[in-house]
N, C-alpha and C. Protein backbone atom coordinates (compact mmCIF):
# COMPACT_ATOMS: atom_id res chain seq x y z
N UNK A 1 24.27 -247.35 -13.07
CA UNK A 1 24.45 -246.45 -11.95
C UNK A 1 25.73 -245.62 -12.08
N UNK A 2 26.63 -246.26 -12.17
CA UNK A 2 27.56 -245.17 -12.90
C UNK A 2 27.84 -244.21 -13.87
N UNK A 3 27.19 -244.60 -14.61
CA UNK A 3 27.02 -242.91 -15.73
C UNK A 3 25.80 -242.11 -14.65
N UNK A 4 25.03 -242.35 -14.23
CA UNK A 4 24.32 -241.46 -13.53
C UNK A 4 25.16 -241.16 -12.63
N UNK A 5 26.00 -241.76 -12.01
CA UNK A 5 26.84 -240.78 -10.73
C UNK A 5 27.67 -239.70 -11.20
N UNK A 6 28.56 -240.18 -12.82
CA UNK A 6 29.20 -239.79 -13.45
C UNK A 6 28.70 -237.99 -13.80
N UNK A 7 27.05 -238.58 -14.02
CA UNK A 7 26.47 -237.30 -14.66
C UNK A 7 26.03 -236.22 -13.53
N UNK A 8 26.00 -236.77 -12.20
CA UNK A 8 25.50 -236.50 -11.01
C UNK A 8 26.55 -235.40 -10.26
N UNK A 9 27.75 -236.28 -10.52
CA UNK A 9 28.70 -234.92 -10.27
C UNK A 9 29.10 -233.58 -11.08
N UNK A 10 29.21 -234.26 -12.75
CA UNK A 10 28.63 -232.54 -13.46
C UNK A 10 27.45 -231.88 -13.19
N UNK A 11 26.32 -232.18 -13.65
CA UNK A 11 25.31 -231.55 -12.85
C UNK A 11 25.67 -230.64 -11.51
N UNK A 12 25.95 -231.07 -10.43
CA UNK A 12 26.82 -230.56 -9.22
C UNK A 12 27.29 -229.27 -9.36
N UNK A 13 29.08 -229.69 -10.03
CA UNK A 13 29.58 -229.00 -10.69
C UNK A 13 29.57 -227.91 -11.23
N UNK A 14 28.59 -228.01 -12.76
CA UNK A 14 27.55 -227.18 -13.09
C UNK A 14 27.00 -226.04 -12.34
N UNK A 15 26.43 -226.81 -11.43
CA UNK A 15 25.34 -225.88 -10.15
C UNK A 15 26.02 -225.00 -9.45
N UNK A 16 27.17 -225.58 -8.81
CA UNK A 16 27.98 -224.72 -7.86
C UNK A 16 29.12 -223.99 -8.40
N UNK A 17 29.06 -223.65 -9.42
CA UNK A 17 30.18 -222.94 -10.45
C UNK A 17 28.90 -221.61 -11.08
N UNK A 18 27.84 -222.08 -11.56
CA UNK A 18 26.76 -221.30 -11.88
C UNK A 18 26.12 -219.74 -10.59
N UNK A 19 26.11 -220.91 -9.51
CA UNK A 19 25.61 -219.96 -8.28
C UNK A 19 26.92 -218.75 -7.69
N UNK A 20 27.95 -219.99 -7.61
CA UNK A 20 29.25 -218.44 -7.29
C UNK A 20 29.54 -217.65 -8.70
N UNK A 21 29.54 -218.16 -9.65
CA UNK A 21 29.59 -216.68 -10.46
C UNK A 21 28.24 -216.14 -10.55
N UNK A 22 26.84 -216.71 -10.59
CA UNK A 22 26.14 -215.14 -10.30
C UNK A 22 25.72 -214.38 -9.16
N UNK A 23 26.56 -215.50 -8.28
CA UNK A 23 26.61 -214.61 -7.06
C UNK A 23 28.02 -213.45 -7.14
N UNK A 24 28.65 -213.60 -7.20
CA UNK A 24 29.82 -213.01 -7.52
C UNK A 24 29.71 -211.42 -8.47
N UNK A 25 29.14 -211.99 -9.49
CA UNK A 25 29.26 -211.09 -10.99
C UNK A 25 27.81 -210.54 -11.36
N UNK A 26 26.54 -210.80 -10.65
CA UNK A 26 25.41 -210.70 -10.98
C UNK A 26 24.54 -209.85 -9.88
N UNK A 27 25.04 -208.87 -9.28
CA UNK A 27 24.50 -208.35 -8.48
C UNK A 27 22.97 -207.72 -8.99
N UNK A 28 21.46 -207.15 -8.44
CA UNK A 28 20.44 -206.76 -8.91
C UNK A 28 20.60 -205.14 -9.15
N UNK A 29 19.89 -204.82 -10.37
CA UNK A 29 20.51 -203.74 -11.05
C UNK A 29 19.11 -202.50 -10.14
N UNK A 30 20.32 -201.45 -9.45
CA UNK A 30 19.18 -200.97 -8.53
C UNK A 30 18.85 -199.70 -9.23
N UNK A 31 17.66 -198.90 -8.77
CA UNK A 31 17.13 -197.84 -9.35
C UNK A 31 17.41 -196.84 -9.23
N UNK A 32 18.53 -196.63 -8.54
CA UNK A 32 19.36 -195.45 -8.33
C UNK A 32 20.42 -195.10 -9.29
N UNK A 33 21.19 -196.47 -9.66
CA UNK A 33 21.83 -196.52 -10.90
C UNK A 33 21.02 -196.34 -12.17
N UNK A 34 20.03 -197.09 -12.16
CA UNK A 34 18.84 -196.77 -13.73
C UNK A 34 18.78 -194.87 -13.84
N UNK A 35 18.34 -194.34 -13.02
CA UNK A 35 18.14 -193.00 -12.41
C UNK A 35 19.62 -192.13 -13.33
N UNK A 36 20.50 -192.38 -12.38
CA UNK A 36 22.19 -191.92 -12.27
C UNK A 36 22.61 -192.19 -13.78
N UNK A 37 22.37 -193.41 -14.43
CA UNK A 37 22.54 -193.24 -15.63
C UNK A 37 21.63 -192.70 -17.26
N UNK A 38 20.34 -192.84 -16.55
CA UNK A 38 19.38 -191.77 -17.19
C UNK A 38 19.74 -190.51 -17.62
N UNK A 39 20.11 -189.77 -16.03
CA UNK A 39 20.69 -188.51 -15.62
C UNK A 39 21.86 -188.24 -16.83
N UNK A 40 22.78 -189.04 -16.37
CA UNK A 40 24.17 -188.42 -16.87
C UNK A 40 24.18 -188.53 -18.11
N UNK A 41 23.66 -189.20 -19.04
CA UNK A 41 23.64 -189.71 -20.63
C UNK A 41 22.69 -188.82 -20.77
N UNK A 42 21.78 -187.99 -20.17
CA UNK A 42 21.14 -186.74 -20.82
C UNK A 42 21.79 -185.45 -20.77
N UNK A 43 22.62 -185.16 -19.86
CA UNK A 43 23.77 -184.55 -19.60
C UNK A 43 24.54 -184.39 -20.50
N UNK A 44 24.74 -185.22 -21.64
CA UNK A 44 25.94 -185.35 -21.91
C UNK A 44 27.31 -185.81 -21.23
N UNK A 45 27.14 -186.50 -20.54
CA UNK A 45 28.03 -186.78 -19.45
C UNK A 45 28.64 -188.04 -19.54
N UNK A 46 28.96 -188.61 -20.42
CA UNK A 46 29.49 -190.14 -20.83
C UNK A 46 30.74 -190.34 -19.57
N UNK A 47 31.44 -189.30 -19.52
CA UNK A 47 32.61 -190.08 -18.61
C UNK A 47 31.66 -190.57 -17.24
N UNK A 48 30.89 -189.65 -17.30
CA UNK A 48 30.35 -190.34 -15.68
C UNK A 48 29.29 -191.31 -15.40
N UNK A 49 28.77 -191.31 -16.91
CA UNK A 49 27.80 -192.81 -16.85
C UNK A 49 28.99 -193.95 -16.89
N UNK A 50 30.29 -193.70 -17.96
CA UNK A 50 30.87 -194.86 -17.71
C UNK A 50 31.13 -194.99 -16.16
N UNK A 51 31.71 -194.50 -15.54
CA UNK A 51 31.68 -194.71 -14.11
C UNK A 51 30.94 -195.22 -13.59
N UNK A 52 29.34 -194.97 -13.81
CA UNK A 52 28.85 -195.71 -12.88
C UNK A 52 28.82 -196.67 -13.32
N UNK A 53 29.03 -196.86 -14.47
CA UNK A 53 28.75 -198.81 -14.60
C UNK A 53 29.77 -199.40 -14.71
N UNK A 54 31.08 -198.75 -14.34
CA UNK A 54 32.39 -199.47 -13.41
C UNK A 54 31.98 -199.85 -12.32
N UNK A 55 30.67 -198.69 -11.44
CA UNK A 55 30.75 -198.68 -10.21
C UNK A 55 29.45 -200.16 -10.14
N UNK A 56 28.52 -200.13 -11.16
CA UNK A 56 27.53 -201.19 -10.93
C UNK A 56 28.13 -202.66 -10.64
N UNK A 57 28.99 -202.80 -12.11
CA UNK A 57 29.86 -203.95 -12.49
C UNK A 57 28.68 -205.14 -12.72
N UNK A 58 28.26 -205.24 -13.11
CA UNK A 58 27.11 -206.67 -13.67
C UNK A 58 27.14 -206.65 -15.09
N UNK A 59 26.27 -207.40 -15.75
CA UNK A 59 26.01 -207.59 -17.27
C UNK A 59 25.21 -206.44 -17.75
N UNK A 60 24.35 -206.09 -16.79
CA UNK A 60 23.74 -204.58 -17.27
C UNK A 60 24.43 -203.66 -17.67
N UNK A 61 25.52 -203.28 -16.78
CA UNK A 61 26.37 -202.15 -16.87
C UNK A 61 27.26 -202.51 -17.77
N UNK A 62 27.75 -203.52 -18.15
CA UNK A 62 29.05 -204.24 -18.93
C UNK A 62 28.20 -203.97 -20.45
N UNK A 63 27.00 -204.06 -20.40
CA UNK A 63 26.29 -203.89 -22.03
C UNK A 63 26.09 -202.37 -22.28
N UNK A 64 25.84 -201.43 -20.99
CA UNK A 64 25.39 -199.95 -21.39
C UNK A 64 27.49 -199.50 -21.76
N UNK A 65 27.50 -199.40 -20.91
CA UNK A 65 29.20 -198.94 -20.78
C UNK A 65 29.95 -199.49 -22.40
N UNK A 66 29.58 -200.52 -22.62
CA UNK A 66 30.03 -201.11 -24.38
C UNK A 66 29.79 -200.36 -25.29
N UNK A 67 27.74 -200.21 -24.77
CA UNK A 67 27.10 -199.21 -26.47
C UNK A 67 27.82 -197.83 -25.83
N UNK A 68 27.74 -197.17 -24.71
CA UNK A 68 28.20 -195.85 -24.81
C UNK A 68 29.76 -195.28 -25.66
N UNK A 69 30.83 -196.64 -25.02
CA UNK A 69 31.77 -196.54 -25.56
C UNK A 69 32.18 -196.78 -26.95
N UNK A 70 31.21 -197.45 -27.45
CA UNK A 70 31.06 -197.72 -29.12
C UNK A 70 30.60 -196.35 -30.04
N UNK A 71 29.36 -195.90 -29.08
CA UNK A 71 28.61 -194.86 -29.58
C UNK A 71 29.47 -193.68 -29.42
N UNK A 72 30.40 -193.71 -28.40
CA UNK A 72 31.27 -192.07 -28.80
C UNK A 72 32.39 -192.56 -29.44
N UNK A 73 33.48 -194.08 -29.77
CA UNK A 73 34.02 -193.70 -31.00
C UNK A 73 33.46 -194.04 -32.23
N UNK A 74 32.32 -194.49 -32.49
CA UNK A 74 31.93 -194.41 -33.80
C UNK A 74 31.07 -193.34 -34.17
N UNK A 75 30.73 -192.62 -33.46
CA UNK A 75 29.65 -191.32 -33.52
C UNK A 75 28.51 -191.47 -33.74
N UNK A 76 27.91 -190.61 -34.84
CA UNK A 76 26.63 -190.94 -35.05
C UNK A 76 26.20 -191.89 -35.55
N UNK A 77 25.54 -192.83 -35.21
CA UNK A 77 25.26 -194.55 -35.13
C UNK A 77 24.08 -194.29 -35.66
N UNK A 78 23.46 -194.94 -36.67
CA UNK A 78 21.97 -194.99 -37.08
C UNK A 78 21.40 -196.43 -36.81
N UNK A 79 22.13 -197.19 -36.67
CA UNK A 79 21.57 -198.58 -36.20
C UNK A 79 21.53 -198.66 -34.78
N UNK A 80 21.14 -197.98 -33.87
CA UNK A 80 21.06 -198.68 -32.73
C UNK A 80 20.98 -199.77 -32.63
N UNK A 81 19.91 -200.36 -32.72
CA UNK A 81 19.24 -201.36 -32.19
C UNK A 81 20.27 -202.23 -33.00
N UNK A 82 20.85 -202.98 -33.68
CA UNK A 82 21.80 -203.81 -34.20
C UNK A 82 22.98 -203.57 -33.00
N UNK A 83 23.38 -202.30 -33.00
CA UNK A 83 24.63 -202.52 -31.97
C UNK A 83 24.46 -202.82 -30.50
N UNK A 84 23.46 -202.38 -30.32
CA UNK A 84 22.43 -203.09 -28.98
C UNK A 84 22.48 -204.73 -29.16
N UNK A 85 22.02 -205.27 -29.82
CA UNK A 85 21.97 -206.77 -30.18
C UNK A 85 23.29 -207.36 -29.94
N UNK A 86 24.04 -206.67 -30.60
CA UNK A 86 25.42 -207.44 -30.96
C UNK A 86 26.24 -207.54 -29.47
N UNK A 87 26.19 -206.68 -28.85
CA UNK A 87 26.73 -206.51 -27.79
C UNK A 87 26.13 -207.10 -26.64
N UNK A 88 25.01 -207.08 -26.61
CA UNK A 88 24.02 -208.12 -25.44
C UNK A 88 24.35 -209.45 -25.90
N UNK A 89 24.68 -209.84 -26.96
CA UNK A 89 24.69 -211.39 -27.73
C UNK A 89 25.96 -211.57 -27.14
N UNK A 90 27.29 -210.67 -26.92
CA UNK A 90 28.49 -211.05 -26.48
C UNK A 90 28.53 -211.26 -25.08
N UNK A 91 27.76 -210.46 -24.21
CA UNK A 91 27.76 -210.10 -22.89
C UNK A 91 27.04 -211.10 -22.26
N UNK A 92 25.71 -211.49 -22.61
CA UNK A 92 24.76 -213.37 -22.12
C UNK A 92 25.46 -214.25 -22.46
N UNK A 93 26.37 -214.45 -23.56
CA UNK A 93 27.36 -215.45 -23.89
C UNK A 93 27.69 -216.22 -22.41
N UNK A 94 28.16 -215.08 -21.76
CA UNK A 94 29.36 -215.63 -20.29
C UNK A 94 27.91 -215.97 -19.07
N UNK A 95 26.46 -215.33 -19.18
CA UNK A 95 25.96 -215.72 -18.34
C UNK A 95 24.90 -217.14 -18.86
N UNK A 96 25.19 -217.45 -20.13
CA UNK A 96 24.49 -219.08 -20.38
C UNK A 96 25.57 -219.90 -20.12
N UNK A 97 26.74 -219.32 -19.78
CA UNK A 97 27.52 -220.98 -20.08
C UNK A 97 27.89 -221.93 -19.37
N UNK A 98 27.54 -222.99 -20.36
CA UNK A 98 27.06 -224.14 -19.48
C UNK A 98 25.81 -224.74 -19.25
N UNK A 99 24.93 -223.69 -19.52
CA UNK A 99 23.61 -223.89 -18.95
C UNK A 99 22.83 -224.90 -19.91
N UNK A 100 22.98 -224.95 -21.24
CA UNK A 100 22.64 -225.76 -22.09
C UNK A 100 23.13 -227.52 -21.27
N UNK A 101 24.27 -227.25 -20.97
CA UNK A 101 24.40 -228.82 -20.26
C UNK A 101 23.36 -229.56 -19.02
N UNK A 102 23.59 -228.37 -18.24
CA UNK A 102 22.58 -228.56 -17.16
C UNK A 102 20.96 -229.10 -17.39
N UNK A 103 20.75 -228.42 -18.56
CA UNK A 103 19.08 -228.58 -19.52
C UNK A 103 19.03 -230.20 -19.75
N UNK A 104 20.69 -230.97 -20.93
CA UNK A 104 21.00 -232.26 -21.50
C UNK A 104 20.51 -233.02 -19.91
N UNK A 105 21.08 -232.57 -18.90
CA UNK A 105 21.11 -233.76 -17.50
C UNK A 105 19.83 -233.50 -17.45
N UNK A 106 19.28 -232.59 -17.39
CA UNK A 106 17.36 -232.94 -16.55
C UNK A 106 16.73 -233.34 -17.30
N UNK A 107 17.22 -233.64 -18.86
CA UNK A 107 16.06 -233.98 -19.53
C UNK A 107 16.73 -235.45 -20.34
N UNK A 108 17.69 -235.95 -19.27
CA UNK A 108 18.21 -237.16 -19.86
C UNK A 108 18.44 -237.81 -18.48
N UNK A 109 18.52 -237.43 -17.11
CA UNK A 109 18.78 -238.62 -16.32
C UNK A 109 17.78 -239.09 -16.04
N UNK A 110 16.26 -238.74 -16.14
CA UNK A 110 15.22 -239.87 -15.91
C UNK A 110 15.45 -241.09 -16.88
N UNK A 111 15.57 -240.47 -18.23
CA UNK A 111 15.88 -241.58 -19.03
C UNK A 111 16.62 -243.00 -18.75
N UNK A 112 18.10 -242.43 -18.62
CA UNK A 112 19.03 -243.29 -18.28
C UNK A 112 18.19 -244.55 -16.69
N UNK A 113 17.90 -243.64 -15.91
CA UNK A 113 17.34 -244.14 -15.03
C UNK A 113 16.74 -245.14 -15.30
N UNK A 114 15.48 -244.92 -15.93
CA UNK A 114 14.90 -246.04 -16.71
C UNK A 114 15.26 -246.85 -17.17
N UNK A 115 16.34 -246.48 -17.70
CA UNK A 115 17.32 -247.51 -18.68
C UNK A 115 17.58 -248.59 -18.03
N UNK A 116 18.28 -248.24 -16.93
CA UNK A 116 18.56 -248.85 -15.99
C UNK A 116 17.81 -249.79 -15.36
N UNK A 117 16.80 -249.22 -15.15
CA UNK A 117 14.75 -249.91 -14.61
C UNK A 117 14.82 -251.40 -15.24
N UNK A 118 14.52 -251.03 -16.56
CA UNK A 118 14.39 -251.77 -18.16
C UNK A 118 15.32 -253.01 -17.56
N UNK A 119 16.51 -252.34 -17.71
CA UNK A 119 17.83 -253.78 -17.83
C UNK A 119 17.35 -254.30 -16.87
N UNK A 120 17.19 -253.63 -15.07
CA UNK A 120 17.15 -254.69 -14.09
C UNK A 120 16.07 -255.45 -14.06
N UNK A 121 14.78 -254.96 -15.27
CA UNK A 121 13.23 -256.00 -14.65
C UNK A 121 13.86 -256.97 -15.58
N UNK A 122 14.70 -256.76 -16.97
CA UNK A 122 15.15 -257.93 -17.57
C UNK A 122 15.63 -258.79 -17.30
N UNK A 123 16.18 -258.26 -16.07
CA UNK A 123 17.57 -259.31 -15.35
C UNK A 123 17.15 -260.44 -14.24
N UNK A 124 15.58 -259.85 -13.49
CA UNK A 124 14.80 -260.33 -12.64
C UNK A 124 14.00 -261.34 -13.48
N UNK A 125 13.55 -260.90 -14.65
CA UNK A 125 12.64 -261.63 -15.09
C UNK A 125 13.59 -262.98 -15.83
N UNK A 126 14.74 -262.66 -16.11
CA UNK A 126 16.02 -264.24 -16.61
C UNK A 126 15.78 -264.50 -15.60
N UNK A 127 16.57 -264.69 -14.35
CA UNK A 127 16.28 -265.26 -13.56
C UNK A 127 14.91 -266.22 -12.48
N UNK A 128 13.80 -265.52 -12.78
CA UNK A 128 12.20 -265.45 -12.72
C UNK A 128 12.38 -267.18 -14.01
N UNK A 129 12.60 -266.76 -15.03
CA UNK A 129 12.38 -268.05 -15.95
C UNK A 129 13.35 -268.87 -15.87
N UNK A 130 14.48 -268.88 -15.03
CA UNK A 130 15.60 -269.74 -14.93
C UNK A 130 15.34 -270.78 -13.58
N UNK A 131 15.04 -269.78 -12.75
CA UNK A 131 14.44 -270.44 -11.43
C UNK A 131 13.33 -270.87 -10.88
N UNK A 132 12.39 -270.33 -11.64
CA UNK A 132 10.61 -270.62 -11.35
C UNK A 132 10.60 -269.80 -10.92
N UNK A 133 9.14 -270.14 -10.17
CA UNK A 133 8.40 -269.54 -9.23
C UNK A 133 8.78 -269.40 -7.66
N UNK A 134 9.88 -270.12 -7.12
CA UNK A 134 10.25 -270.65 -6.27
C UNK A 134 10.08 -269.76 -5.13
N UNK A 135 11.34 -268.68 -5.08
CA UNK A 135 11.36 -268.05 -4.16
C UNK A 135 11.07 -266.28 -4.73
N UNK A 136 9.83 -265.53 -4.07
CA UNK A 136 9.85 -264.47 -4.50
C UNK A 136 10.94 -263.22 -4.12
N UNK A 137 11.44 -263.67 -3.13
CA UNK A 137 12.56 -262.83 -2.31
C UNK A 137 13.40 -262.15 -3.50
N UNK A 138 13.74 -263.18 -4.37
CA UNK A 138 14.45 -263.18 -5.38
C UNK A 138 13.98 -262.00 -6.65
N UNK A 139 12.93 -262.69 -7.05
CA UNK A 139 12.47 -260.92 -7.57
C UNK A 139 12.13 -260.00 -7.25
N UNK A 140 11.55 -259.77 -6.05
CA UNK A 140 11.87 -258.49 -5.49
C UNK A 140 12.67 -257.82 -5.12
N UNK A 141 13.90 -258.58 -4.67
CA UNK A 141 15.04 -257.79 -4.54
C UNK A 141 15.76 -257.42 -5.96
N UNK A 142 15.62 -258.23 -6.84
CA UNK A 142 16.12 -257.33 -7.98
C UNK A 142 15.02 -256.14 -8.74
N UNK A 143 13.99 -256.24 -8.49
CA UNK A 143 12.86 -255.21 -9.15
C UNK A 143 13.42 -253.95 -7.79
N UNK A 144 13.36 -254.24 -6.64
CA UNK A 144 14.13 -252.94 -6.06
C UNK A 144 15.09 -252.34 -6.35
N UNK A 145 15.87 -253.33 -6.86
CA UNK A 145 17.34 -252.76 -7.54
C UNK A 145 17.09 -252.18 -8.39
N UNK A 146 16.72 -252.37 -9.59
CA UNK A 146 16.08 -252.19 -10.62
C UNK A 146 15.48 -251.01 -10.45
N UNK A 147 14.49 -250.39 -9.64
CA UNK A 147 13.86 -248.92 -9.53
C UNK A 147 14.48 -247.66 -8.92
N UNK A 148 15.89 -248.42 -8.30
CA UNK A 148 17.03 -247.48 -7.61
C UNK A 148 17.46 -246.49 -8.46
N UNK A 149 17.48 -247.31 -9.79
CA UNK A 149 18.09 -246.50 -10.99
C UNK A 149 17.29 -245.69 -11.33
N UNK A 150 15.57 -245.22 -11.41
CA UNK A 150 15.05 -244.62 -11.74
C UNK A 150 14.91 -243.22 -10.78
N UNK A 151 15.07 -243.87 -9.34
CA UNK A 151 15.00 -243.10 -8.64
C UNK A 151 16.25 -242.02 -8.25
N UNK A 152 17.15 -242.43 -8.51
CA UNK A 152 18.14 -242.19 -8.74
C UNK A 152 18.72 -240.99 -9.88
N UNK A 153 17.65 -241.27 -11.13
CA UNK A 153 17.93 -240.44 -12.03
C UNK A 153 17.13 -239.46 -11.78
N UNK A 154 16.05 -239.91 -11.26
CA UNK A 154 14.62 -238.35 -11.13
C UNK A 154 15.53 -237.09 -9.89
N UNK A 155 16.20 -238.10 -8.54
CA UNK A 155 16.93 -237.34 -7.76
C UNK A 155 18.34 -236.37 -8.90
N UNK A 156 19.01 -236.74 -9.46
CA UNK A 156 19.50 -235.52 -10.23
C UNK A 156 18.87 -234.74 -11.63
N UNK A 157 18.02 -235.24 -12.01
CA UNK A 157 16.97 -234.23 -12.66
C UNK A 157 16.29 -233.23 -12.02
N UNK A 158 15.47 -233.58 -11.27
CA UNK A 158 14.68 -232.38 -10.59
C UNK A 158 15.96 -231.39 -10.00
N UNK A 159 16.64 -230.65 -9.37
CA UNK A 159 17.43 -230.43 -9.17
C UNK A 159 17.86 -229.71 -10.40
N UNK A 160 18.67 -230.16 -11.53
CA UNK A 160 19.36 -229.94 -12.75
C UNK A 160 18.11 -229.20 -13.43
N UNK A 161 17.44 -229.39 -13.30
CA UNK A 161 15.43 -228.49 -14.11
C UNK A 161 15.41 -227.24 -13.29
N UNK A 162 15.49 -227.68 -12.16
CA UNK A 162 15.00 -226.06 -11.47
C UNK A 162 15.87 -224.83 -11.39
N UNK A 163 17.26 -225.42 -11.22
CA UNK A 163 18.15 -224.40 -11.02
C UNK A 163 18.41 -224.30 -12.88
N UNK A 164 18.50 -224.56 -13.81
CA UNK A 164 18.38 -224.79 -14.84
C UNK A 164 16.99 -223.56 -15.46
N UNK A 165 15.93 -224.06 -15.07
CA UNK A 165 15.25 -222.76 -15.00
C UNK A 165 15.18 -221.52 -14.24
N UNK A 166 15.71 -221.53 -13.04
CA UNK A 166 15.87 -220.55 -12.46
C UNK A 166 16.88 -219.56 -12.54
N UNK A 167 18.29 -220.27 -13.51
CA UNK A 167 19.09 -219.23 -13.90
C UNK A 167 18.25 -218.66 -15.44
N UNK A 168 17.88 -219.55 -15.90
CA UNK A 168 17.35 -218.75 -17.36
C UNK A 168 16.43 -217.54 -16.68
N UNK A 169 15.65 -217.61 -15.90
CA UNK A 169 14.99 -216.26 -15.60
C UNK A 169 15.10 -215.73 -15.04
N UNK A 170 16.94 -215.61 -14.50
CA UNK A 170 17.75 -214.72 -14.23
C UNK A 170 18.16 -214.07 -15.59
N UNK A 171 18.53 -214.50 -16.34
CA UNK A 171 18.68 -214.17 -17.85
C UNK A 171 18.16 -213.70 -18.73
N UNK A 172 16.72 -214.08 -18.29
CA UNK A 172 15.82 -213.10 -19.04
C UNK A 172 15.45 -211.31 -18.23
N UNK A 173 15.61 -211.45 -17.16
CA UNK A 173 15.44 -210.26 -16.45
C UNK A 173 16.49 -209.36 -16.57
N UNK A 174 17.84 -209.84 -16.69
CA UNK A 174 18.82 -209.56 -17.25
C UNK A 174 18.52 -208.76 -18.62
N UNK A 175 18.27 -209.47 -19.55
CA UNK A 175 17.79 -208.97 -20.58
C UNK A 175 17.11 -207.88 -20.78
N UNK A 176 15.98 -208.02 -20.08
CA UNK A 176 14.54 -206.94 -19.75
C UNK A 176 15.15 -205.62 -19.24
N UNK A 177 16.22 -206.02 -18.49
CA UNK A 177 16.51 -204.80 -17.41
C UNK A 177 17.71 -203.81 -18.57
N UNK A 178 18.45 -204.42 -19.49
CA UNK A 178 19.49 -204.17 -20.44
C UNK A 178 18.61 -203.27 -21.25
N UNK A 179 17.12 -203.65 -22.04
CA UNK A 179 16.43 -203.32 -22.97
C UNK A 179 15.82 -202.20 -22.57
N UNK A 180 15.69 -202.35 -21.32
CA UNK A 180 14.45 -200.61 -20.46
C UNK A 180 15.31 -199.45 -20.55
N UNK A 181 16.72 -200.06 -20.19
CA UNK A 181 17.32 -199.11 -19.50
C UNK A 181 17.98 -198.25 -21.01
N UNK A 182 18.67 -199.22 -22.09
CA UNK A 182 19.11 -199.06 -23.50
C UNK A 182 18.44 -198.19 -24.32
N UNK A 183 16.64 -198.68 -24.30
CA UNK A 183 15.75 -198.00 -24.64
C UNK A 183 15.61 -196.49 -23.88
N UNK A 184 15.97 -196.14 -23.05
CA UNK A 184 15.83 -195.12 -22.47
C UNK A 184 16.77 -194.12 -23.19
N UNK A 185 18.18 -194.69 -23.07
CA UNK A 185 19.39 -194.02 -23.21
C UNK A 185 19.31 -193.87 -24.90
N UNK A 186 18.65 -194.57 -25.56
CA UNK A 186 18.74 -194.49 -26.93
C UNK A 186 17.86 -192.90 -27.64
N UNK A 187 16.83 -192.81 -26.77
CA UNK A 187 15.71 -191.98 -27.07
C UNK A 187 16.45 -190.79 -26.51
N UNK A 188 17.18 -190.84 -25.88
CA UNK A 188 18.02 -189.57 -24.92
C UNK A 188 18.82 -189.44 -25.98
N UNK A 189 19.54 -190.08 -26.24
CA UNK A 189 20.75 -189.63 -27.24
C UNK A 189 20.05 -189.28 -28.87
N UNK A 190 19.28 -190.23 -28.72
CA UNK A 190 18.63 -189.37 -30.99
C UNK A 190 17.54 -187.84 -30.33
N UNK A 191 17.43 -187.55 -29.47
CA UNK A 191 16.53 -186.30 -28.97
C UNK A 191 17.47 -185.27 -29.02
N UNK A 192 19.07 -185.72 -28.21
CA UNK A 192 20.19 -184.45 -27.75
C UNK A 192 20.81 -184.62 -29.59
């Protein structure tokens, strides 16, 4: 029971460090900005797309505002799509982290739980052959004990799984929304 509490408060941790920074830093990337920066990068207008994605401030804008600023001091770029990569690979860096841990707890505290299960029917059942048959009180109260731990571990798994998946497909939309918008601006700039 103690490494599960142990693990119970990272997990936690984890969770409530995860939710205020993408609450914080992860605002939804709206279509007025997609629009506004369409606009101005056909324009020719780099100072004012960077602006707006000072003004967005999320991972979307933090990845367009990178390639733009890459793309006017290195100039004519023939690899897009590589410097696109490289720069989204730096920028999801800060919105997985951690998240790999969160994945280790949901898909290891049932285990432990069990573990736990295991030891206590062992511990019921020494006793079961030490004492007889005598009094059942006796093994049932340790087979309850004994399933605390399981229950115990499923209560911080489920939990650690969902929000666990539910930031990844924050992350992937993230992604999606980086690639529409990149793809746009890319076809704008090899056209001008």
């Amino acid at each position: 029971m103690w490494v599960l509490f142990v693990v119970s408060i990272i997990s936690l941790a984890i969770i409530l460090e995860r939710v205020v920074y993408f609450l914080l830093k992860e605002k939804k990337v709206s279509r007025e900005f997609k629009r506004n920066i369409l606009e101005a990068v056909s324009e020719k207008n780099m100072g004012k797309a960077t602006k707006l994605c000072d003004k967005e401030r999320n991972t979307v804008s933090n990845i367009i505002k990178e390639f733009l600023l890459r793309h006017k001091e290195e100039g004519d770029i023939h690899h897009f799509d590589q410097l696109v990569k490289e720069i989204a690979i730096e920028q999801i860096e800060s919105l997985e982290s951690r998240l790999y841990i969160l994945g280790i707890i949901g898909y290891v505290s049932p285990m432990l739980g069990l573990l736990g299960t295991v030891t206590g029917m062992i511990q019921s059942f020494k006793s079961l052959a030490a004492e007889g048959v005598g009094d059942p009180a006796v093994v049932a109260n340790g087979i309850s004990q004994a399933l605390f731990t399981t229950a115990a571990g499923l209560s911080i798994a489920i939990p650690a799984i969902v929000v666990y998946n539910f930031f990844n497909k924050k992350i992937e939309k993230v992604e999606a929304d980086t690639e529409k918008i990149l793809t746009s601006i890319i076809n704008s700039v090899r056209v001008n």
